[in-house]
C-alpha atoms as a PDB file:
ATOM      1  CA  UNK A   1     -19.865 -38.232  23.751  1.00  0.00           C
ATOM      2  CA  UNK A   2     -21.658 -38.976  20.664  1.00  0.00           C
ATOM      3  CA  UNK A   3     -23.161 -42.231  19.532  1.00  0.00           C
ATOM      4  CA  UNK A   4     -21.733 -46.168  20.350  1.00  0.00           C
ATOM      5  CA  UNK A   5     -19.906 -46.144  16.987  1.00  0.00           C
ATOM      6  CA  UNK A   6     -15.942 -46.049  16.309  1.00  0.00           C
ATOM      7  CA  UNK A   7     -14.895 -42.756  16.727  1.00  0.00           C
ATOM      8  CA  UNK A   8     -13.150 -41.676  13.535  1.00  0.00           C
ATOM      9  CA  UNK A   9     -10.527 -38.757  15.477  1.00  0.00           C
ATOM     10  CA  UNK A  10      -9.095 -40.841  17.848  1.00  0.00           C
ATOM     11  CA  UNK A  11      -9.948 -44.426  16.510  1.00  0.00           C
ATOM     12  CA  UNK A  12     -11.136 -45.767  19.785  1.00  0.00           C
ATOM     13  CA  UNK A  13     -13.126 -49.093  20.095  1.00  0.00           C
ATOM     14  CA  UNK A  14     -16.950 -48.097  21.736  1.00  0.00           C
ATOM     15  CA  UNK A  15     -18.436 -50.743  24.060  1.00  0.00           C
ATOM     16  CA  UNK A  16     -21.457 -50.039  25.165  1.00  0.00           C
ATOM     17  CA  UNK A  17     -23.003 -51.105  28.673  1.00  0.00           C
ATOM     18  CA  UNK A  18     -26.714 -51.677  27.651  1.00  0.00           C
ATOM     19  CA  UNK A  19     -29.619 -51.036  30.150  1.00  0.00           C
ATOM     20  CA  UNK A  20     -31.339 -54.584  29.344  1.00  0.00           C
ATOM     21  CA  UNK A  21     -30.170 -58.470  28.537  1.00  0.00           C
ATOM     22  CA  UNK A  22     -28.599 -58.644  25.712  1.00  0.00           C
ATOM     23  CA  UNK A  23     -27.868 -61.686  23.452  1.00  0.00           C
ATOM     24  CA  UNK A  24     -25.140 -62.051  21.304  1.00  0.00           C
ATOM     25  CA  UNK A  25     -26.534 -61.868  17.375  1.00  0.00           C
ATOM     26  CA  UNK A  26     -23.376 -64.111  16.502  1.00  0.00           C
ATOM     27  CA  UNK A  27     -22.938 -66.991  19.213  1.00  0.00           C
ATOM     28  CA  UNK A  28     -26.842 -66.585  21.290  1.00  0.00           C
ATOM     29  CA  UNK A  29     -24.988 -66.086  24.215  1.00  0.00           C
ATOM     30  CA  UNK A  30     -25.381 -63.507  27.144  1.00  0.00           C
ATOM     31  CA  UNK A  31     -22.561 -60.698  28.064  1.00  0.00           C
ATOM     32  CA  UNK A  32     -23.142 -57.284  30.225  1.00  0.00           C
ATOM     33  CA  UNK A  33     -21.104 -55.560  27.394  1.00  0.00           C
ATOM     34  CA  UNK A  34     -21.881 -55.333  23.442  1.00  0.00           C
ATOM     35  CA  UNK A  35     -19.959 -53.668  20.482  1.00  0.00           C
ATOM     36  CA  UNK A  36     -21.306 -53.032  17.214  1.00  0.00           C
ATOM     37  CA  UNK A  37     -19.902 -54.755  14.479  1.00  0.00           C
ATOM     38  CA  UNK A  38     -21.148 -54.403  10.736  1.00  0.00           C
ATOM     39  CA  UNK A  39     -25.026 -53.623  12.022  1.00  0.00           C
ATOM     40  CA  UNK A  40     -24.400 -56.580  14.407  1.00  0.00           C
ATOM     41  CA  UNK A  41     -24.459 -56.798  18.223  1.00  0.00           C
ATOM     42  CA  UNK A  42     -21.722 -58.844  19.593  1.00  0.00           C
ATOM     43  CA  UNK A  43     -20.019 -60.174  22.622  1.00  0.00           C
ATOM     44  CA  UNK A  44     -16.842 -59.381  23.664  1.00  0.00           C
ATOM     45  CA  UNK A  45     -15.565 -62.974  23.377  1.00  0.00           C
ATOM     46  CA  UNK A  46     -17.230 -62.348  19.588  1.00  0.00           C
ATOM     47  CA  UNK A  47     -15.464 -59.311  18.939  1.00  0.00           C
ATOM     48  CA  UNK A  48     -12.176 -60.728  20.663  1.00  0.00           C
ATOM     49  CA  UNK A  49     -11.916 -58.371  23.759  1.00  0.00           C
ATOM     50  CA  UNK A  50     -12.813 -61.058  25.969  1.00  0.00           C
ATOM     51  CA  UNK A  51      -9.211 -60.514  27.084  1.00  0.00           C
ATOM     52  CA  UNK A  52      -9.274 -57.154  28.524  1.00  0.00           C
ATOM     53  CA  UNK A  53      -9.845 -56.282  31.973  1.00  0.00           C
ATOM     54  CA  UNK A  54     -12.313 -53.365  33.344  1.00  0.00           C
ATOM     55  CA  UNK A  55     -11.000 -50.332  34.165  1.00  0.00           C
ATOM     56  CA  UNK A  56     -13.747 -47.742  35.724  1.00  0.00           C
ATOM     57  CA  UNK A  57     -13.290 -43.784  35.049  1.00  0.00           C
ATOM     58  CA  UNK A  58     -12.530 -42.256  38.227  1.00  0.00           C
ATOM     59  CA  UNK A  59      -8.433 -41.987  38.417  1.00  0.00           C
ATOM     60  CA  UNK A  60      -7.555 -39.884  35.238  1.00  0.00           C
ATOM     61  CA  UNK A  61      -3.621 -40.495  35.381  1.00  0.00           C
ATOM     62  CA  UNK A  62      -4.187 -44.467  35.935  1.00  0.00           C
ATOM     63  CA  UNK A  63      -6.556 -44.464  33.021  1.00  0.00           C
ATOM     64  CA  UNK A  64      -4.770 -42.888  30.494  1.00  0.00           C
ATOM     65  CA  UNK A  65      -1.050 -44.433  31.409  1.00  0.00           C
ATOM     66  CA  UNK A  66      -3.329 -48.115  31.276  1.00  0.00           C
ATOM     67  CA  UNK A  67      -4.388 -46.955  27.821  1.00  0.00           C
ATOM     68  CA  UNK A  68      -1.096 -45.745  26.504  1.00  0.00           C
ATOM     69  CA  UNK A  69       0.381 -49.141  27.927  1.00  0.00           C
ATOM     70  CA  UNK A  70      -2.231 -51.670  26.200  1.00  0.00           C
ATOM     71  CA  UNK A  71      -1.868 -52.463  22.518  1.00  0.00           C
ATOM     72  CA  UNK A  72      -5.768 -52.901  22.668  1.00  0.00           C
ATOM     73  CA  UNK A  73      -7.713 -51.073  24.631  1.00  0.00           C
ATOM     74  CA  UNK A  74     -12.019 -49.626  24.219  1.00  0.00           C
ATOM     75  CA  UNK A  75     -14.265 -47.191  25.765  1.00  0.00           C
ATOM     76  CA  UNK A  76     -16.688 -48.125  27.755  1.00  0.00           C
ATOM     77  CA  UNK A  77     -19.701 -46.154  27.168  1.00  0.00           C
ATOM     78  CA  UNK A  78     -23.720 -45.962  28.691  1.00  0.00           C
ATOM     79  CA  UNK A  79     -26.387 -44.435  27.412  1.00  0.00           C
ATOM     80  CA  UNK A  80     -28.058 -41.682  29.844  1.00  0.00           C
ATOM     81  CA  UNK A  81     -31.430 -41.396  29.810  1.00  0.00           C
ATOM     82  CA  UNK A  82     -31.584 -38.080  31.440  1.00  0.00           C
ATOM     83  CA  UNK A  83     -29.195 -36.449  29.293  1.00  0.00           C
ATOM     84  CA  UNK A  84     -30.244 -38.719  26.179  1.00  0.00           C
ATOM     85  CA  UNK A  85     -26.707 -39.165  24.918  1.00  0.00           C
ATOM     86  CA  UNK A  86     -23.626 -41.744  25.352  1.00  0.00           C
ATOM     87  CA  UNK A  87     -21.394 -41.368  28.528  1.00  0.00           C
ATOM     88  CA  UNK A  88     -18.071 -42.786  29.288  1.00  0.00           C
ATOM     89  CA  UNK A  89     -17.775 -45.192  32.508  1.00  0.00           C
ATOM     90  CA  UNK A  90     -14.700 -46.444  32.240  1.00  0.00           C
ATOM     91  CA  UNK A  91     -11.806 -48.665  29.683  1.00  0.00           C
ATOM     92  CA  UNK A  92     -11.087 -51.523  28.882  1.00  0.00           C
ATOM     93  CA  UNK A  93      -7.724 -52.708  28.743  1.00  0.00           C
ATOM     94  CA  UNK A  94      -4.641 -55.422  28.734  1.00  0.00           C
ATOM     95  CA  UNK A  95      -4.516 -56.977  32.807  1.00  0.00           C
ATOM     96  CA  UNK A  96      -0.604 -56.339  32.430  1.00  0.00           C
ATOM     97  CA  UNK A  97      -1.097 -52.691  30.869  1.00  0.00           C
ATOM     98  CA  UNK A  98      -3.104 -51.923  33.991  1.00  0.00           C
ATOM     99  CA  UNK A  99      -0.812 -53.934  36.187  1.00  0.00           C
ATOM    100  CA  UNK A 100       2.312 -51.592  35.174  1.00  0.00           C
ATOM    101  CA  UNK A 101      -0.053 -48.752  34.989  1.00  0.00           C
ATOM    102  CA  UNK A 102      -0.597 -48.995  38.557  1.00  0.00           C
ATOM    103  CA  UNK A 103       2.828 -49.658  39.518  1.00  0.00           C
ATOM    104  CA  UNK A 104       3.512 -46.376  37.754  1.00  0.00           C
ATOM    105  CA  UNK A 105       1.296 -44.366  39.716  1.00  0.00           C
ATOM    106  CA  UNK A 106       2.078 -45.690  43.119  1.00  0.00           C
ATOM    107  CA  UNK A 107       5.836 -45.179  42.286  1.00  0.00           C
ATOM    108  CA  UNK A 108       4.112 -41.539  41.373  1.00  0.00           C
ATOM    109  CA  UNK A 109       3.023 -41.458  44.783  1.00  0.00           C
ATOM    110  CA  UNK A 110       5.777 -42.460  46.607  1.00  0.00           C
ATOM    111  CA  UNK A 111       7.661 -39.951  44.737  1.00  0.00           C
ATOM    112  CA  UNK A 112       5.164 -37.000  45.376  1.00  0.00           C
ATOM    113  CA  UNK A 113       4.833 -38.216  49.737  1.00  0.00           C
ATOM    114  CA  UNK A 114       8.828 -38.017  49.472  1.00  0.00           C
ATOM    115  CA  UNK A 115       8.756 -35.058  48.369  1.00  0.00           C
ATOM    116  CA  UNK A 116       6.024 -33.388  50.193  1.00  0.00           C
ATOM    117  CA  UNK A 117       8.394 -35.127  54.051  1.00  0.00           C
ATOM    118  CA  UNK A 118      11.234 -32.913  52.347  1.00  0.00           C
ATOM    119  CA  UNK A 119       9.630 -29.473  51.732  1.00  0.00           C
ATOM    120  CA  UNK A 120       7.721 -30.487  55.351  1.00  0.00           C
ATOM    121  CA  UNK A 121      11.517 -30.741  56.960  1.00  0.00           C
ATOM    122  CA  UNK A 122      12.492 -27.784  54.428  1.00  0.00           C
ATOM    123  CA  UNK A 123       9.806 -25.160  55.808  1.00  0.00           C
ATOM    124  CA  UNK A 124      10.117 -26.617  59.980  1.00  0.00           C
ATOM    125  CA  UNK A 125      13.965 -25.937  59.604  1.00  0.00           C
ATOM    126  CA  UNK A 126      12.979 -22.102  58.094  1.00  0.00           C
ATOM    127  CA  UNK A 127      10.343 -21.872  60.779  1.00  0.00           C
ATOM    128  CA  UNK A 128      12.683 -22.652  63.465  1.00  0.00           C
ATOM    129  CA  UNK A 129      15.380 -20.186  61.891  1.00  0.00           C
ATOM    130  CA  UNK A 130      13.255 -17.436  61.790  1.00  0.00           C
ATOM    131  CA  UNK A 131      11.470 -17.853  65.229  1.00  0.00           C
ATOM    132  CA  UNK A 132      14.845 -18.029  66.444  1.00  0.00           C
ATOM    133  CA  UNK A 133      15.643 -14.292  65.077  1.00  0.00           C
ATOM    134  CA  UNK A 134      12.553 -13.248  65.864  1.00  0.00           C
ATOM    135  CA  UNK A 135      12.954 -14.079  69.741  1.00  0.00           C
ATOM    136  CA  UNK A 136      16.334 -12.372  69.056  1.00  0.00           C
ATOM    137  CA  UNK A 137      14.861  -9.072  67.421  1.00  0.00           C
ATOM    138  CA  UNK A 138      12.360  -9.219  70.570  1.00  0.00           C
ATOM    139  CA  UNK A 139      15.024  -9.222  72.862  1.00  0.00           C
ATOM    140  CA  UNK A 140      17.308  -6.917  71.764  1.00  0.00           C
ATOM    141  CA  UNK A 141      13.863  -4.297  71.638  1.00  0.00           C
ATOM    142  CA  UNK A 142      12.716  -5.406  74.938  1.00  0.00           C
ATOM    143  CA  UNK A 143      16.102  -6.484  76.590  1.00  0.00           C
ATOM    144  CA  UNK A 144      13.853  -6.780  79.864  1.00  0.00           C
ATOM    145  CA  UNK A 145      11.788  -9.512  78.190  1.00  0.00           C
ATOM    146  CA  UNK A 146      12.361 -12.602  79.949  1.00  0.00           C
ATOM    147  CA  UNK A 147      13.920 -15.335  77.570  1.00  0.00           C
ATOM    148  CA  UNK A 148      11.793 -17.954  77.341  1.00  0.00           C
ATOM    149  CA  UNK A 149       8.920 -15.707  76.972  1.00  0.00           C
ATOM    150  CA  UNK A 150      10.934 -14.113  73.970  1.00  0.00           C
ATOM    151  CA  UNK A 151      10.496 -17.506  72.654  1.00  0.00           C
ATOM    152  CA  UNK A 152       7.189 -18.211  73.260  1.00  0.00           C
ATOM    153  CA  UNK A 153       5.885 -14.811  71.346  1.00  0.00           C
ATOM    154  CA  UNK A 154       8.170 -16.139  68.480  1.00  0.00           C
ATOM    155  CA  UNK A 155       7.077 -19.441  68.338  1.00  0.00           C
ATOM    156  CA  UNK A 156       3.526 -18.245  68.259  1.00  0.00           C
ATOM    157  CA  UNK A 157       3.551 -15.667  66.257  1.00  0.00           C
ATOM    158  CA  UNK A 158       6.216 -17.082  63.489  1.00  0.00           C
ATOM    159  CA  UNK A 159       3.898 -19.811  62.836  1.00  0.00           C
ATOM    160  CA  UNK A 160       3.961 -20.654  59.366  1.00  0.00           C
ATOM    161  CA  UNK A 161       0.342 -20.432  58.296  1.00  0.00           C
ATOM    162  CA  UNK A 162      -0.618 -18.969  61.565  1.00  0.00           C
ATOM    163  CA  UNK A 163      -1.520 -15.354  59.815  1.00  0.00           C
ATOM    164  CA  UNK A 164      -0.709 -13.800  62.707  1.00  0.00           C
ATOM    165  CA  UNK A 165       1.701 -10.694  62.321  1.00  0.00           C
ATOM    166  CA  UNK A 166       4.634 -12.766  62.337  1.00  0.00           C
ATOM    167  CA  UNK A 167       4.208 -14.323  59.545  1.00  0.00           C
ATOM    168  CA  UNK A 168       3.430 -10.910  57.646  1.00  0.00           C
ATOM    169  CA  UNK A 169       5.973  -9.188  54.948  1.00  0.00           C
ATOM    170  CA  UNK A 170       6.320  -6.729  57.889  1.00  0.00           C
ATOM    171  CA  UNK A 171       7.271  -9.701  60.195  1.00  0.00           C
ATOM    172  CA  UNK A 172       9.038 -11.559  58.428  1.00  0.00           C
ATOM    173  CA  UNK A 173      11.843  -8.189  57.257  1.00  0.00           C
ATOM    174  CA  UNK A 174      11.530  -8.228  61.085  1.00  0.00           C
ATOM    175  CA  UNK A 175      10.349  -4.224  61.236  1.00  0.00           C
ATOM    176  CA  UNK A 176      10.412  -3.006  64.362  1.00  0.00           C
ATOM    177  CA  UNK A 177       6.540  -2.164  64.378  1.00  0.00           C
ATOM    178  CA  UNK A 178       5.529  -5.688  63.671  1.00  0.00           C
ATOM    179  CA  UNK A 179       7.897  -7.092  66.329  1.00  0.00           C
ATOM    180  CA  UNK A 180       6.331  -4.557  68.935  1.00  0.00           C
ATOM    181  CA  UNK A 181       3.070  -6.060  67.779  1.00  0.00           C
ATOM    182  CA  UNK A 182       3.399  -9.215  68.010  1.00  0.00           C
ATOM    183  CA  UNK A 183       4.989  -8.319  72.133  1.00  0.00           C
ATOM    184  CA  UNK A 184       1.969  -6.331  72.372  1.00  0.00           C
ATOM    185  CA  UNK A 185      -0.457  -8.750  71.311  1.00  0.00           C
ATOM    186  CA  UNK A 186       0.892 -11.354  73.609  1.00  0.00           C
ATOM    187  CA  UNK A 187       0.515  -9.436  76.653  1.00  0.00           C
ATOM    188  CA  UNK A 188      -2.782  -8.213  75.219  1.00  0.00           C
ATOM    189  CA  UNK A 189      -3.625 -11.619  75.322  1.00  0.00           C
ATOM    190  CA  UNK A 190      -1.416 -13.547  78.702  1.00  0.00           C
ATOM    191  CA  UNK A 191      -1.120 -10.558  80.800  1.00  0.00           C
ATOM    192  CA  UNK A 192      -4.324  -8.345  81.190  1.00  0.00           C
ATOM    193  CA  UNK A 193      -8.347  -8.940  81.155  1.00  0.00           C
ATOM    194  CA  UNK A 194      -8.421  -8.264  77.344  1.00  0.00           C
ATOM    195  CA  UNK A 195      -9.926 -12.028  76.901  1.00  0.00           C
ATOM    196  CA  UNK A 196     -12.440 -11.877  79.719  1.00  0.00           C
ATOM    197  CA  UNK A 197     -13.620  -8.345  78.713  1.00  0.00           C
ATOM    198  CA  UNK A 198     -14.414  -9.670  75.377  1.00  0.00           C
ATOM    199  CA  UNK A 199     -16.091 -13.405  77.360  1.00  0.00           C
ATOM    200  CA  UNK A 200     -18.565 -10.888  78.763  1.00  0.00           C
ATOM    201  CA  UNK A 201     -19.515  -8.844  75.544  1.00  0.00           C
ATOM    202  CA  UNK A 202     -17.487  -6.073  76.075  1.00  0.00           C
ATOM    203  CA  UNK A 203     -16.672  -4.366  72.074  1.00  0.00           C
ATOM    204  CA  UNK A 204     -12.814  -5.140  70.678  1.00  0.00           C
ATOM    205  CA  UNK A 205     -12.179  -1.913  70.594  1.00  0.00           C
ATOM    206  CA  UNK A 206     -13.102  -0.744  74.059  1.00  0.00           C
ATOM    207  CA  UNK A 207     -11.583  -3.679  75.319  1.00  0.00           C
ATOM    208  CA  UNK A 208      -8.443  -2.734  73.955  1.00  0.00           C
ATOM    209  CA  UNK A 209      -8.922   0.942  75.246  1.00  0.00           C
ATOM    210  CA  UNK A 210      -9.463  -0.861  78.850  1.00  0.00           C
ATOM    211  CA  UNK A 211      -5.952  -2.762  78.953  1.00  0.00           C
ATOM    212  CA  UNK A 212      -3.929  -0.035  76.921  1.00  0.00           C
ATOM    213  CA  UNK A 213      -2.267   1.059  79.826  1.00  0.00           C
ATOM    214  CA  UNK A 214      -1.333  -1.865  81.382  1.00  0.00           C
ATOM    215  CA  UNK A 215       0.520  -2.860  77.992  1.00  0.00           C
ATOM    216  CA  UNK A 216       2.131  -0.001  77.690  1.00  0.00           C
ATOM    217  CA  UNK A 217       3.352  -0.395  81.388  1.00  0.00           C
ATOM    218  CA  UNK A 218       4.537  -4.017  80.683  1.00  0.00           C
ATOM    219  CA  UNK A 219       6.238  -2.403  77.273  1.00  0.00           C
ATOM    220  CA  UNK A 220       7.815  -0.046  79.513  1.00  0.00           C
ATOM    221  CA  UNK A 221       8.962  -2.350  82.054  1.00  0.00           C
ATOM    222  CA  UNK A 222      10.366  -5.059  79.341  1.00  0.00           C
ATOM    223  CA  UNK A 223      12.687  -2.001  77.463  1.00  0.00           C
ATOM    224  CA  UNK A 224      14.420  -0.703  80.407  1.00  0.00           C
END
């Protein structure tokens, strides 16, 4: 921002947070904050903002709610060296502007957490539906397919999240390709040396040529 005077848009007080002691040109007295005042440096107790309570810059939503809430209220600003211009570090405001401020926001947040439990419960109860038809669409392709293991490949594979082919557009319309694949990737996986082929350095795709036949046995086996 620009320099430590009033700014004429929005009206706001400046305080300024200066880099050595300062003394109060109207009382003598110290303070760790100064506004300017008619060419003269004074202290908030001389410029009446004695009153107000620090607010640092960090929480966007608490600071401007605080602001909107106090009847008086002024910027904070510090002059960088580095940059060689006047930066913001925080408000100053009313104590019971910031009080209610922050009662807003934490009713904010309560509101927000609520919300998030509900879309939580919202997408396990979807989850569940759809690994539940998914275990059904793998049965009634692999009728042979024991049960629980129906479940487990939909449970793993419908894992919102997961990526895995479940969870794809293909999955999810239940196709009849991605329900084979997500059969064929669990027996890929649980029922041949696919894993310990790979352990030892062995290339994906060879590795997958190596246990081809002993899925498409299994896939054989599980249809009837």
């Amino acid at each position: 921002m620009g320099g430590p005077q009033r700014e004429q848009q929005s009206g706001d007080i400046v305080v300024i947070q200066p880099h050595k002691a300062f003394t109060c040109e109207n009382c003598g007295g110290p303070d760790d904050l100064l506004t300017m005042e008619n060419h003269q440096a004074l202290c908030l107790t001389c410029a009446d903002l004695a009153h107000l309570v620090w607010l640092p810059s960090g929480d966007a939503a608490l600071t401007r709610r605080a602001r909107k809430l106090s009847t008086l209220s002024a910027v904070v600003v510090r002059f960088s060296r580095t940059r060689r211009r006047y930066e913001r570090q925080g408000v100053l405001v009313e104590a019971e502007a910031l009080d209610r401020a922050e009662e807003q926001c934490l009713h904010d947040a309560d509101l927000r957490a609520r919300r998030r439990e509900r879309d939580q419960v919202r997408r396990a109860a979807q989850d569940v539906d759809f690994q539940r038809q998914l275990a059904d669409e793998i049965q009634r392709l692999f009728p042979r397919c024991p049960p629980e293991r129906a479940e487990a490949i939909a449970t793993h594979a419908g894992t919102r999240g997961s990526g895995r082919v479940g969870r794809s557009a293909a999955g999810q319309a239940l196709e009849a390709n991605a329900v084979t694949a997500a059969v064929v990737a669990s027996i890929r996986h649980t029922d041949t040396q696919y894993d310990e082929l790979l352990m030892k350095g062995v290339a994906r795709l060879d590795a997958r040529e190596r246990v081809r036949a002993n899925i498409d046995v299994m896939l054989e086996q599980w249809r009837g």
